[in-house]
Protein backbone atom coordinates (compact mmCIF):
# COMPACT_ATOMS: atom_id res chain seq x y z
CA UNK A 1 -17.09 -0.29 -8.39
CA UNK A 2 -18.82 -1.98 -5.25
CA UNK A 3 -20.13 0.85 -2.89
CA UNK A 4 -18.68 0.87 0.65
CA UNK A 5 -15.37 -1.13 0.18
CA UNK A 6 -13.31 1.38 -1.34
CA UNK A 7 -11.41 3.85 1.15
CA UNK A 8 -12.31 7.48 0.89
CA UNK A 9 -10.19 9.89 -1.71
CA UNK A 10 -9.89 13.41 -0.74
CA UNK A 11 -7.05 16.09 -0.71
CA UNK A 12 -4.75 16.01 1.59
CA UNK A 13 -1.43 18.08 2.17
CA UNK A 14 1.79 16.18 2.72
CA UNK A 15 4.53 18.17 4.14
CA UNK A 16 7.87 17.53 3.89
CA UNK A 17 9.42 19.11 7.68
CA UNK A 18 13.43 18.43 6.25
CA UNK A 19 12.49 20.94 3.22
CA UNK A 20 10.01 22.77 4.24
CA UNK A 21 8.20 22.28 1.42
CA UNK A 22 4.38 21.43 1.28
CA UNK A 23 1.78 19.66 -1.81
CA UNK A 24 -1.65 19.29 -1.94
CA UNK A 25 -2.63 16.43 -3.70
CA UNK A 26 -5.40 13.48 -3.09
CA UNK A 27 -4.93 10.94 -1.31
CA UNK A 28 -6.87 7.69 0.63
CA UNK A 29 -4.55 8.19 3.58
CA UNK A 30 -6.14 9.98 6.20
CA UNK A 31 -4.89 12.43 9.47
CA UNK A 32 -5.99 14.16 12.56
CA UNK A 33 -3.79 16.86 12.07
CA UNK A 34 -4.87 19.87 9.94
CA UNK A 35 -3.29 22.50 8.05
CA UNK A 36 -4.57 25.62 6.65
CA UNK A 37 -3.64 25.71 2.91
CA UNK A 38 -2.83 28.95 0.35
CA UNK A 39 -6.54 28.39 -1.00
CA UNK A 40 -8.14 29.66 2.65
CA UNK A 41 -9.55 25.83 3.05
CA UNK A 42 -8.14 23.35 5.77
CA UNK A 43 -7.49 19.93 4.40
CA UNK A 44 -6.09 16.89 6.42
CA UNK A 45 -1.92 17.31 6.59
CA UNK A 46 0.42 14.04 6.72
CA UNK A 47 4.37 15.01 7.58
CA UNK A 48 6.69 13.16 5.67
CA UNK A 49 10.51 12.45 6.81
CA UNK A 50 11.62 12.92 2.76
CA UNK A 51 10.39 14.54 -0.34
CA UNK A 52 11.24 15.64 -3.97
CA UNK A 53 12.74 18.57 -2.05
CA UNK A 54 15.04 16.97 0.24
CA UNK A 55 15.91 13.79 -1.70
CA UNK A 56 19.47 13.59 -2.99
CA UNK A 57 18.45 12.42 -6.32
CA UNK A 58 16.04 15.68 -7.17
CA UNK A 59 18.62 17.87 -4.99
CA UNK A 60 21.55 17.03 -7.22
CA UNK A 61 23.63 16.34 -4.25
CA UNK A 62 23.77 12.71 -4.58
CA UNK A 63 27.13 10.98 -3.99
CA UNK A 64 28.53 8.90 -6.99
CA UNK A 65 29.61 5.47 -5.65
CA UNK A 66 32.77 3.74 -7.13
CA UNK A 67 30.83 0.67 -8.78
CA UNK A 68 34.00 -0.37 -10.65
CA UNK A 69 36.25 -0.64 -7.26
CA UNK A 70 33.21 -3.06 -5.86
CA UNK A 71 33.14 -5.19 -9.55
CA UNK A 72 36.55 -6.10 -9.13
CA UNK A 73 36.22 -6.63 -5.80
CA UNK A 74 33.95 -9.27 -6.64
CA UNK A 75 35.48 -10.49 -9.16
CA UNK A 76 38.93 -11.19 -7.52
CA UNK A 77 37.08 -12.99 -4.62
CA UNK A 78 34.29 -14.79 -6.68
CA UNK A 79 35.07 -14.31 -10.02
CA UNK A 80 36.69 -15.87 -12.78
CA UNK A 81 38.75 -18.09 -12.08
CA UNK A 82 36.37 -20.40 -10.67
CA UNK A 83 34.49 -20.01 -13.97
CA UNK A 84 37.60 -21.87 -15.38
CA UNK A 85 37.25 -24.63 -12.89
């Protein structure tokens, strides 16, 4: 690798504020804020709006959505019959 083009890679702590919920992890992104972590250090801290702990997907409390109803909605505006033509 070239010296002086790449971005720094440190740990950082991104911290989810919906969840409460906190990682440390590394990162090039880069903060003024600080946090004080479990490990006694202080490491740059970058608030996120979502996370693996407030996602529906990895919460299990995501809504199903009726594909079927919008596939024959389609259909019966767009669909086959013009096919036909």
């Amino acid at each position: 690798m070239k010296s002086g083009i790449h971005p720094e890679y440190g740990p950082v702590v991104f911290r989810d504020r919906a969840a409460e919920y906190a990682f440390l992890t590394r990162s090039t992104i880069t903060s003024d804020k600080t946090i004080e972590w479990e490990d006694g250090n202080t490491y740059p801290v970058v608030d996120v709006e979502i996370s693996s702990a407030s996602h529906p997907f990895y919460t299990g409390t995501q809504r199903v959505l009726d594909t079927a109803g919008r596939v024959e909605r389609f259909e019966r505006r767009y669909g086959r019959d013009r096919e036909k033509r």
